[in-house]
C-alpha atoms as a PDB file:
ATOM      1  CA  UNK A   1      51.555  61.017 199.576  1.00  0.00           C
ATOM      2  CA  UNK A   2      48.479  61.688 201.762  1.00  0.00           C
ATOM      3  CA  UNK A   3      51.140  61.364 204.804  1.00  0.00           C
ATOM      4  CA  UNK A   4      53.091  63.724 203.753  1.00  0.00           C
ATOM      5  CA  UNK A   5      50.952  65.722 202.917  1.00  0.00           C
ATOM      6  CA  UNK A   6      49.585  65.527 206.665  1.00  0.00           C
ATOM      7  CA  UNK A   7      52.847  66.196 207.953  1.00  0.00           C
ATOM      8  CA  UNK A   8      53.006  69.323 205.844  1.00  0.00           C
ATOM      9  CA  UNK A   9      49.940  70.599 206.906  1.00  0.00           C
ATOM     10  CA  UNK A  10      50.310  70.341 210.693  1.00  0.00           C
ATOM     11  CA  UNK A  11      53.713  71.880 210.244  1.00  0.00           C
ATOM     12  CA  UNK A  12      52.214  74.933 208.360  1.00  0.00           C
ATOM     13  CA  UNK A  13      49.509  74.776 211.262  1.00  0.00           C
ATOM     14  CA  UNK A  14      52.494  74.944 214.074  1.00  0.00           C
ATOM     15  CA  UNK A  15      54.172  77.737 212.400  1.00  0.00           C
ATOM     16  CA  UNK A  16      51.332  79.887 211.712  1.00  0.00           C
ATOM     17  CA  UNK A  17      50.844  79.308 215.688  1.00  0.00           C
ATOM     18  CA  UNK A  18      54.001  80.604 216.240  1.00  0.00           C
ATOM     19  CA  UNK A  19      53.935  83.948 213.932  1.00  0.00           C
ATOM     20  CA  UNK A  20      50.350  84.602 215.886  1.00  0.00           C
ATOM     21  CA  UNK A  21      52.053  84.061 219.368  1.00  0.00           C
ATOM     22  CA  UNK A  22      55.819  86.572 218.110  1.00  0.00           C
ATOM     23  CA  UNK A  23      53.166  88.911 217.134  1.00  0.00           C
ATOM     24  CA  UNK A  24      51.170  88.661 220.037  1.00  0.00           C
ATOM     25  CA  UNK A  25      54.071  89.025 222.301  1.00  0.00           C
ATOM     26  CA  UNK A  26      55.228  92.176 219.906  1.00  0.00           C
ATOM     27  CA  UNK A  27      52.126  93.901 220.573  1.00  0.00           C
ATOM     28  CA  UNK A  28      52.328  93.770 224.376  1.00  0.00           C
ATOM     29  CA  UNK A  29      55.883  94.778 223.997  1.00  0.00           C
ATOM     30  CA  UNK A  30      55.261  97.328 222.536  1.00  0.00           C
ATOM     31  CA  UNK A  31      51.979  97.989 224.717  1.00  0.00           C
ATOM     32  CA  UNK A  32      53.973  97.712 227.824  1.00  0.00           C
ATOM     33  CA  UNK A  33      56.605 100.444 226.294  1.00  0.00           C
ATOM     34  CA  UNK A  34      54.341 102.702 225.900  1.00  0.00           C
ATOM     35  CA  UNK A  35      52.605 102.815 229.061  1.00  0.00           C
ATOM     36  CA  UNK A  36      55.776 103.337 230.236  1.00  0.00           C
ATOM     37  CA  UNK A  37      56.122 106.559 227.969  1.00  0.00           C
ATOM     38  CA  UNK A  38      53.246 107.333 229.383  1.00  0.00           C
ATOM     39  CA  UNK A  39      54.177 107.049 233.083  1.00  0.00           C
ATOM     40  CA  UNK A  40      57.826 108.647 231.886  1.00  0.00           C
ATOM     41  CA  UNK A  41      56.132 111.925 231.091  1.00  0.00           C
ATOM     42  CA  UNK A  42      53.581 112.131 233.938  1.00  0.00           C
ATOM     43  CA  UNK A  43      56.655 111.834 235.875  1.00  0.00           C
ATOM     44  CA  UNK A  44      58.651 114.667 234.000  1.00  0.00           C
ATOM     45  CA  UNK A  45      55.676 116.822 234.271  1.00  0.00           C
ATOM     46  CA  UNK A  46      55.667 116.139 237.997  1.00  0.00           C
ATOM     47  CA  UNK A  47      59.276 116.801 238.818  1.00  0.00           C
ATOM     48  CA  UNK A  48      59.406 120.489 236.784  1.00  0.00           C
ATOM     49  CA  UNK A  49      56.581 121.151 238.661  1.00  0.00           C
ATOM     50  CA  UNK A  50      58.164 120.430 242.446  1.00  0.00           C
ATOM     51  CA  UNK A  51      61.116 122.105 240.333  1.00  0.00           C
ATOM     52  CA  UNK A  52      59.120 125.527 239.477  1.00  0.00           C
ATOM     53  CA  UNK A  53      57.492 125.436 243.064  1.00  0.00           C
ATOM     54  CA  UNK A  54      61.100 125.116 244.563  1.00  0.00           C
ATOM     55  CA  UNK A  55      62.402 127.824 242.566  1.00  0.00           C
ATOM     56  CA  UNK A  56      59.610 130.095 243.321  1.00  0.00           C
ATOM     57  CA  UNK A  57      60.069 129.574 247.458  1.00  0.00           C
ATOM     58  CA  UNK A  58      63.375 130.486 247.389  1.00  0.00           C
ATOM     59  CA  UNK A  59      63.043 133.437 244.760  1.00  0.00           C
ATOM     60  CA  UNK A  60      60.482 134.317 247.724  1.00  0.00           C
ATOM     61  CA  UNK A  61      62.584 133.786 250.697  1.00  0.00           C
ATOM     62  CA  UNK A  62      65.297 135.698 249.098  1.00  0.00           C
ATOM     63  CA  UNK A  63      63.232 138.940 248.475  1.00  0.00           C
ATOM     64  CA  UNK A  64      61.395 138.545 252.079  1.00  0.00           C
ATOM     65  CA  UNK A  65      65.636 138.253 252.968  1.00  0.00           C
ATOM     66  CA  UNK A  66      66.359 141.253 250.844  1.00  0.00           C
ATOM     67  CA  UNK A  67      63.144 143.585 252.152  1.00  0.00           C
ATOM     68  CA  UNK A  68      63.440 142.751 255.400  1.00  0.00           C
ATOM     69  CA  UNK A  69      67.641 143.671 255.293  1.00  0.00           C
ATOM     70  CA  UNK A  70      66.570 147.279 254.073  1.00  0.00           C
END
């Protein structure tokens, strides 16, 4: 009896291990994704930007084109 109930014990102990360790990993899954989010949007934010600054230029070189064709 006091064997088993040993054994139980340390397998309750090795599970409980391994629910702390899939949430563990879990969390810096989902720690990781969201830095990633994160980066995603500091990116999008830096691409319309180039995009509005590119748009702009040639909105400029096409009236300096325009004015200077008059």
């Amino acid at each position: 009896m006091a064997r088993s109930l040993v054994l139980l014990t340390l397998a309750l102990a090795l599970t409980g291990c391994g629910v702390a360790e899939t949430g563990s990993a879990a969390a810096a899954a989902a720690a990781s994704q969201a830095q990633e989010a994160r980066e995603g949007l500091k990116t999008e934010a830096r691409v319309k930007e180039q995009l509005d600054a590119a748009m702009k230029q040639a909105a400029d070189q096409r009236k300096t084109a325009d004015d200077e064709s008059r």
